[in-house]
C-alpha atoms as a PDB file:
ATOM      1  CA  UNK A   1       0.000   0.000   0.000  1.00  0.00           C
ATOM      2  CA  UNK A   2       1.580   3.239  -0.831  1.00  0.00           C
ATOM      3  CA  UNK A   3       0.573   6.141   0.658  1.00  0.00           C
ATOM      4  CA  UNK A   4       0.741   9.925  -0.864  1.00  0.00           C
ATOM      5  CA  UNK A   5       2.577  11.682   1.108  1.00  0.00           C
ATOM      6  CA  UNK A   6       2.151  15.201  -0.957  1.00  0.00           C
ATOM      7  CA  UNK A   7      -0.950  16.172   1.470  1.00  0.00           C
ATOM      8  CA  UNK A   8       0.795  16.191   4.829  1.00  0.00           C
ATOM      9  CA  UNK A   9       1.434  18.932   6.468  1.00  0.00           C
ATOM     10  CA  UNK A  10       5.099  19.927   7.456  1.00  0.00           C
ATOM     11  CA  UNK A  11       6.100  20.899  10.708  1.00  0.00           C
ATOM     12  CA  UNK A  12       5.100  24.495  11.889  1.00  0.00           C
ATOM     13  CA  UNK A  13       2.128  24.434   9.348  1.00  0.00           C
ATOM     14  CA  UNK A  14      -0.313  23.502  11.621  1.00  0.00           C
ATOM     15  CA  UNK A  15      -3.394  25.811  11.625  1.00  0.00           C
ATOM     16  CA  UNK A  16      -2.271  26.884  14.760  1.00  0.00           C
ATOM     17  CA  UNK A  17       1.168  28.710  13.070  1.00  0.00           C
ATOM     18  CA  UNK A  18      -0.932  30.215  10.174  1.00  0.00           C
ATOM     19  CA  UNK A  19      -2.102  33.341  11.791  1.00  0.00           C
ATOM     20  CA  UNK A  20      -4.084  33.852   8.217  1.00  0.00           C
ATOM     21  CA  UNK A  21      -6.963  31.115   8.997  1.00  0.00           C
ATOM     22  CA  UNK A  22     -10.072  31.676   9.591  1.00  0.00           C
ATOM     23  CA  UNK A  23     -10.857  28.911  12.565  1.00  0.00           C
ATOM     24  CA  UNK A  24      -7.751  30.863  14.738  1.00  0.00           C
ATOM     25  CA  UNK A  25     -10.143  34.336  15.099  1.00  0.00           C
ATOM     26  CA  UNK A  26     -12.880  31.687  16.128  1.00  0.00           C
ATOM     27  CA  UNK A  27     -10.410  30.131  18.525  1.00  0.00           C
ATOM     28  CA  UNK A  28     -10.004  33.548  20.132  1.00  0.00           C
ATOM     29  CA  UNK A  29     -12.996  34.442  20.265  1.00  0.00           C
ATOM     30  CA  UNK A  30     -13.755  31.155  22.113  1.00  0.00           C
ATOM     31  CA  UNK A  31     -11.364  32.120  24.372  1.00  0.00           C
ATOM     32  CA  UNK A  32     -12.342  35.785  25.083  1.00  0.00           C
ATOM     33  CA  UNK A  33     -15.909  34.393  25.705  1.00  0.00           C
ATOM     34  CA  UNK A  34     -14.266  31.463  28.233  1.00  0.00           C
ATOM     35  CA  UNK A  35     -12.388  34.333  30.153  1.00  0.00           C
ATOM     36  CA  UNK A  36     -15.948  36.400  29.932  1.00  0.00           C
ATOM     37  CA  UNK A  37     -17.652  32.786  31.291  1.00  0.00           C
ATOM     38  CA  UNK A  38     -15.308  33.003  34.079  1.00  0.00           C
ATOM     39  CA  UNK A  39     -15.671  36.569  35.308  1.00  0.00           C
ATOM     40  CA  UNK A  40     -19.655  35.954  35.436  1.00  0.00           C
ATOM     41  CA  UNK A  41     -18.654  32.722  37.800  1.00  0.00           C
ATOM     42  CA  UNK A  42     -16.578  34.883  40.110  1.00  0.00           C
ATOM     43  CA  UNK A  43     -19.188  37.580  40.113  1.00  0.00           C
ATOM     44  CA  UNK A  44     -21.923  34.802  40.640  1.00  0.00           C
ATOM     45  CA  UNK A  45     -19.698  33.285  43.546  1.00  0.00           C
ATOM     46  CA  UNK A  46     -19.188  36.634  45.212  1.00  0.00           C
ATOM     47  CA  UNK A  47     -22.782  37.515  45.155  1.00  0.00           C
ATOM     48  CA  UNK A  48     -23.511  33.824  46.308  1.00  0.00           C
ATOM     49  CA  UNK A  49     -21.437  34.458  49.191  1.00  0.00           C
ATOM     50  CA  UNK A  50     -22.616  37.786  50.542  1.00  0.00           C
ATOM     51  CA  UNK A  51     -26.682  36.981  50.126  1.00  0.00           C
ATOM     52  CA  UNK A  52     -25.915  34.129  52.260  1.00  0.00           C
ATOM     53  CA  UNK A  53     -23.690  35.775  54.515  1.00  0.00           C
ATOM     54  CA  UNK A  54     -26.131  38.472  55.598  1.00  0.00           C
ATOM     55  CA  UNK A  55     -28.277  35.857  55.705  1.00  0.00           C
ATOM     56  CA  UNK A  56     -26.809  34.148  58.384  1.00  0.00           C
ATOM     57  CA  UNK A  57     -25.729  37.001  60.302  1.00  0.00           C
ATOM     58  CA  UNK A  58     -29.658  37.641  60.082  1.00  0.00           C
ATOM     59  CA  UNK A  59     -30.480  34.712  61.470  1.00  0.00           C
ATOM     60  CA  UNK A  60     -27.706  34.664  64.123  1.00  0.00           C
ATOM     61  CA  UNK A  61     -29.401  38.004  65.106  1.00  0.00           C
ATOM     62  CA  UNK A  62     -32.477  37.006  65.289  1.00  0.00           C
ATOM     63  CA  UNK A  63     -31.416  34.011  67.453  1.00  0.00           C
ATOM     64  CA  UNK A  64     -29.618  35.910  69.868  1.00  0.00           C
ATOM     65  CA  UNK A  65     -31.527  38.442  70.429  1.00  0.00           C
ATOM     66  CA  UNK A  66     -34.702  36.241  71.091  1.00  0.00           C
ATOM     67  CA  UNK A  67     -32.553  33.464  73.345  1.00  0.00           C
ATOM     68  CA  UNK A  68     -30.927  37.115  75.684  1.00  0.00           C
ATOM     69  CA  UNK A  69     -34.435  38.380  75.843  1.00  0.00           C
ATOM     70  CA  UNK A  70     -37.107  35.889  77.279  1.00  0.00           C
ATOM     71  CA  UNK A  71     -34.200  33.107  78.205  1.00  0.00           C
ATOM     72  CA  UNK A  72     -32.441  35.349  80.500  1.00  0.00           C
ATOM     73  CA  UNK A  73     -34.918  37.585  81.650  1.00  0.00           C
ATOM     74  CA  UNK A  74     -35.089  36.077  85.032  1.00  0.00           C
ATOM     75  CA  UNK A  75     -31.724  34.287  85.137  1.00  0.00           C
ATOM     76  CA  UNK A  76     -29.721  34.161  88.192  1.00  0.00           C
ATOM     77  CA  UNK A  77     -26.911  35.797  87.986  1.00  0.00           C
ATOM     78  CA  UNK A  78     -23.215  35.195  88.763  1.00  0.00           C
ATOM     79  CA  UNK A  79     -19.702  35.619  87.811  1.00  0.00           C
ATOM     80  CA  UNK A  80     -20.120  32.358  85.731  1.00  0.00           C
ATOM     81  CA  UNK A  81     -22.907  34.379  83.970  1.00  0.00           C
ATOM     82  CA  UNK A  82     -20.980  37.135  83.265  1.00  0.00           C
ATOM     83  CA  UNK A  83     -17.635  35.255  81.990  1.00  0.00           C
ATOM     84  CA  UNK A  84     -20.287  33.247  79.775  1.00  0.00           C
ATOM     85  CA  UNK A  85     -22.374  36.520  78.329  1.00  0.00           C
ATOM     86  CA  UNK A  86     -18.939  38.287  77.582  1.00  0.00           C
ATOM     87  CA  UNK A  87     -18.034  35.641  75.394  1.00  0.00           C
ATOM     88  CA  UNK A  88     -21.680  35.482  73.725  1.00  0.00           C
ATOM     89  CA  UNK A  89     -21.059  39.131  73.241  1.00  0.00           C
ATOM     90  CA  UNK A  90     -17.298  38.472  71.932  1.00  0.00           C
ATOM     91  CA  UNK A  91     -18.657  35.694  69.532  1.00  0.00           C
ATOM     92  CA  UNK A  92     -21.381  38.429  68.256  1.00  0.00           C
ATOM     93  CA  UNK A  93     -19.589  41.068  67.459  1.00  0.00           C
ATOM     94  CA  UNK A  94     -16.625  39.177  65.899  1.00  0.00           C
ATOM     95  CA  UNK A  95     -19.953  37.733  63.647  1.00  0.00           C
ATOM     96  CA  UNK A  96     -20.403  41.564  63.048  1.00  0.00           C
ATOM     97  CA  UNK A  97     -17.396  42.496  62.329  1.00  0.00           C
ATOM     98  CA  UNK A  98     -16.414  39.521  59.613  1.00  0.00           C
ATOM     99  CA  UNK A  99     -20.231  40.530  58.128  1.00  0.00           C
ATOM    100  CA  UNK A 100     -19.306  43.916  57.569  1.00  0.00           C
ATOM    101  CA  UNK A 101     -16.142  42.223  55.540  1.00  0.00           C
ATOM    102  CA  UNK A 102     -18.068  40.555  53.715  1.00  0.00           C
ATOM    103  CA  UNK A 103     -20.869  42.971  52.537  1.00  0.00           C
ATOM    104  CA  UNK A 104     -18.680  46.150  52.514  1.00  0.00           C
ATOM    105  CA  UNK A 105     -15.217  44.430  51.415  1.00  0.00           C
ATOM    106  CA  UNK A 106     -11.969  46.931  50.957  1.00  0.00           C
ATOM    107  CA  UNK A 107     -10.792  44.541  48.421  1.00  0.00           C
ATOM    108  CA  UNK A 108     -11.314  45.638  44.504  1.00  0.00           C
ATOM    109  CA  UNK A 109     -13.459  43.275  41.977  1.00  0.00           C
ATOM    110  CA  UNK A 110     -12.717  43.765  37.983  1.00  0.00           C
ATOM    111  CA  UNK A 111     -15.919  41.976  36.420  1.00  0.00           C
ATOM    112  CA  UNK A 112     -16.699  43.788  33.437  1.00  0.00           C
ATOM    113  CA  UNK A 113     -14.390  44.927  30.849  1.00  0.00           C
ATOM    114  CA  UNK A 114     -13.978  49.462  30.454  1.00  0.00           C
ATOM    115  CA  UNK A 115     -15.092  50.505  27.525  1.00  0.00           C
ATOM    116  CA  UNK A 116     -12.872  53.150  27.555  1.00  0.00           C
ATOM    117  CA  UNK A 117      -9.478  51.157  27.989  1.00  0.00           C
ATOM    118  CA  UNK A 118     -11.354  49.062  24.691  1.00  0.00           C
ATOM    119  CA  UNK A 119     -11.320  52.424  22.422  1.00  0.00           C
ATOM    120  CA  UNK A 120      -8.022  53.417  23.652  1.00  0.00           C
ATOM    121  CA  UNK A 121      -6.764  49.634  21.917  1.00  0.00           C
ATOM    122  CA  UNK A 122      -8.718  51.190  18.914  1.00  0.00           C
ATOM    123  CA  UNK A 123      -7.602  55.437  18.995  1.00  0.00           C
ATOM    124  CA  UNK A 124      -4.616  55.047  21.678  1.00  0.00           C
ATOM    125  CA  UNK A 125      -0.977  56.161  20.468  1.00  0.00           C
ATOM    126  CA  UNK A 126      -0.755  52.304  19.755  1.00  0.00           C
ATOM    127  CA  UNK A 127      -3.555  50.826  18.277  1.00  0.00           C
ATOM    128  CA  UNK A 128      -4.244  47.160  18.105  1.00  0.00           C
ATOM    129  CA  UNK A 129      -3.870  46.537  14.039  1.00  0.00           C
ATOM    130  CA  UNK A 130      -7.302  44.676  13.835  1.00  0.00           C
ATOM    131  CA  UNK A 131     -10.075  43.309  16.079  1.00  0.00           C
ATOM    132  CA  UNK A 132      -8.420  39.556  15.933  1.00  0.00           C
ATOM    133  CA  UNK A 133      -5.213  41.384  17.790  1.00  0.00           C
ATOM    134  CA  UNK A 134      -7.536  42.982  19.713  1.00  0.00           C
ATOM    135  CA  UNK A 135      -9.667  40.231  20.878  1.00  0.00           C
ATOM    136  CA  UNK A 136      -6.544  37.707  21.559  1.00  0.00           C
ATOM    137  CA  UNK A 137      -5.111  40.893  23.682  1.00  0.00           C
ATOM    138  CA  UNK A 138      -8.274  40.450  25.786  1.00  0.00           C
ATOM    139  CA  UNK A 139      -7.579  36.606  26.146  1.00  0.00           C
ATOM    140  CA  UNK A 140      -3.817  36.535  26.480  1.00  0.00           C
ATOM    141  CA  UNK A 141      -3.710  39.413  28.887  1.00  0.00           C
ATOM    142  CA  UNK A 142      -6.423  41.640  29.992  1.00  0.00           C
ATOM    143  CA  UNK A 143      -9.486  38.693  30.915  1.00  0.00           C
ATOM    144  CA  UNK A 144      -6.530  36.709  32.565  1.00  0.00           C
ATOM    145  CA  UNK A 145      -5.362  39.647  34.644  1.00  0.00           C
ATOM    146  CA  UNK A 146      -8.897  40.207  36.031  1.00  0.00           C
ATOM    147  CA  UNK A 147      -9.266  36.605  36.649  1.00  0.00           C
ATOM    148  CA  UNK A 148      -6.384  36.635  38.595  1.00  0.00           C
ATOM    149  CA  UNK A 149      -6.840  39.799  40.508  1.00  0.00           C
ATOM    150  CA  UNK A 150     -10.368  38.913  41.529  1.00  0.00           C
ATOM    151  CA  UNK A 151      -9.203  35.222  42.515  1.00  0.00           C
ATOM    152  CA  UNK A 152      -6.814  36.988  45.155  1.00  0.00           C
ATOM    153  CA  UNK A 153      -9.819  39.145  46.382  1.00  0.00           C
ATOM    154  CA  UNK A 154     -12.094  36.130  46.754  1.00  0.00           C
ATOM    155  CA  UNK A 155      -9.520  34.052  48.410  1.00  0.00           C
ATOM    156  CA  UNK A 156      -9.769  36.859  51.083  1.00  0.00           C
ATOM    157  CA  UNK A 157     -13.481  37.055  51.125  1.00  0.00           C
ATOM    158  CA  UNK A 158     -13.572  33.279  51.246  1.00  0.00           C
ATOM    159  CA  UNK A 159     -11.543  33.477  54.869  1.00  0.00           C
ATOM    160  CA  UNK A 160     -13.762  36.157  55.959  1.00  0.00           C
ATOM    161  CA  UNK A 161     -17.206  34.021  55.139  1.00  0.00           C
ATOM    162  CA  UNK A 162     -15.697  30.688  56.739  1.00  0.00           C
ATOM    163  CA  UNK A 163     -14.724  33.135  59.976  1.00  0.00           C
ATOM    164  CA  UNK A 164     -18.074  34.739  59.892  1.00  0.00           C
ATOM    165  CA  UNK A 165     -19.748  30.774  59.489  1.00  0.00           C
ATOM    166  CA  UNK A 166     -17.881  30.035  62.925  1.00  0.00           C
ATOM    167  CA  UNK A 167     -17.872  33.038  64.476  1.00  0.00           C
ATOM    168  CA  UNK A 168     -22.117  33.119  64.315  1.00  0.00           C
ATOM    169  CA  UNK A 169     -22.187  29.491  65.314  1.00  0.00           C
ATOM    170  CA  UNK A 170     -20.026  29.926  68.213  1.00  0.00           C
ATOM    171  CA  UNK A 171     -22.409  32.901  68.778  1.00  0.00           C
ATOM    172  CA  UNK A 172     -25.407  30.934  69.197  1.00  0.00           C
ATOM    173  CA  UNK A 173     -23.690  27.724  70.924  1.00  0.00           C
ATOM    174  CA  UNK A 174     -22.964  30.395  74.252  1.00  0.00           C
ATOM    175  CA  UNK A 175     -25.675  31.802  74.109  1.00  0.00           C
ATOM    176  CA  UNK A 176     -28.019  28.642  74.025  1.00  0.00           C
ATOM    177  CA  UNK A 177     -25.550  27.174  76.752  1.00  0.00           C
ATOM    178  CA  UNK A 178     -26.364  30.262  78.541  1.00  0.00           C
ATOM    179  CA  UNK A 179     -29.709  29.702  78.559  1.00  0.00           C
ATOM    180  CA  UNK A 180     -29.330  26.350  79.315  1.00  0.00           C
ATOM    181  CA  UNK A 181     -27.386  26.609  81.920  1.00  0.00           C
ATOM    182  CA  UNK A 182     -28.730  29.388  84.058  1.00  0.00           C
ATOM    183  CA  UNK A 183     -32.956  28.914  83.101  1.00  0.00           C
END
């Protein structure tokens, strides 16, 4: 059986080398809309996190605030009490404080791409050549960098929801030991 070898391709070109062909803008495009994919995630993630966050703080409130009320209304008190209470009220307010990080977070979030940083690609003192440079631009390096940069912000926010998780458990485990204890 012999074989014509006239139609094989040569090393380096591949589709992938010939910047000329057509399925390579489709490629990048692909990717641009992957990296866009990924950015909604994030968002979706951060978003997921908060709503349940206050959430949870809500219903830590709620909790508390019902168990200090009519549990302890006619507790007896004593210095066991008081070393309990203060670390009810410790628990709480760390609960607070990692809510607050979590709804009102110092930490910056890229999830949409500036139009104006898109026109300076197109009218800047170098412009990208053509939309294919421009879109594998977004891919290579822009997309990527806001991945990145939001990844290290969520990493952050995903500490501060695990804290807040124990912190408002903790919360209601002294308090409902509290009112165990001394009712």
């Amino acid at each position: 059986m012999v074989r014509d070898m006239s139609s094989r391709q040569k090393p380096g070109d591949s589709w992938s080398a010939n910047r000329d062909h057509p399925d390579r803008a489709e490629w990048i495009e692909l990717a641009v809309e992957s990296g866009r994919a990924s950015l909604l995630a994030q968002r979706d993630e951060l978003s997921g996190m908060r709503t349940r966050a206050v959430a949870f703080g809500a219903l830590t409130i709620t909790a508390s605030a019902f168990l200090v009320g009519t549990g302890l209304a006619n507790a007896q008190r004593n210095a066991v009490f008081y070393i309990i209470a203060a670390l009810g009220t410790l628990a709480f307010a760390s609960m607070a404080f990692f809510l607050w990080r979590m709804v009102a977070p110092k930490h910056e979030f890229k999830f949409i791409l500036d139009p104006k940083a898109l026109v300076d690609w197109v009218e800047g003192a170098q412009p990208a050549p053509s939309l294919r440079v421009a879109m594998r631009k977004l891919a290579v390096d822009t997309i990527p960098g806001m991945l990145n940069q939001n990844e290290a912000s969520l990493n952050k926010i995903r500490g501060a929801y695990l804290k807040l998780l124990f912190s408002s458990i903790a919360t209601l485990a002294i308090w409902v030991a509290l009112v165990w204890i001394f009712t």
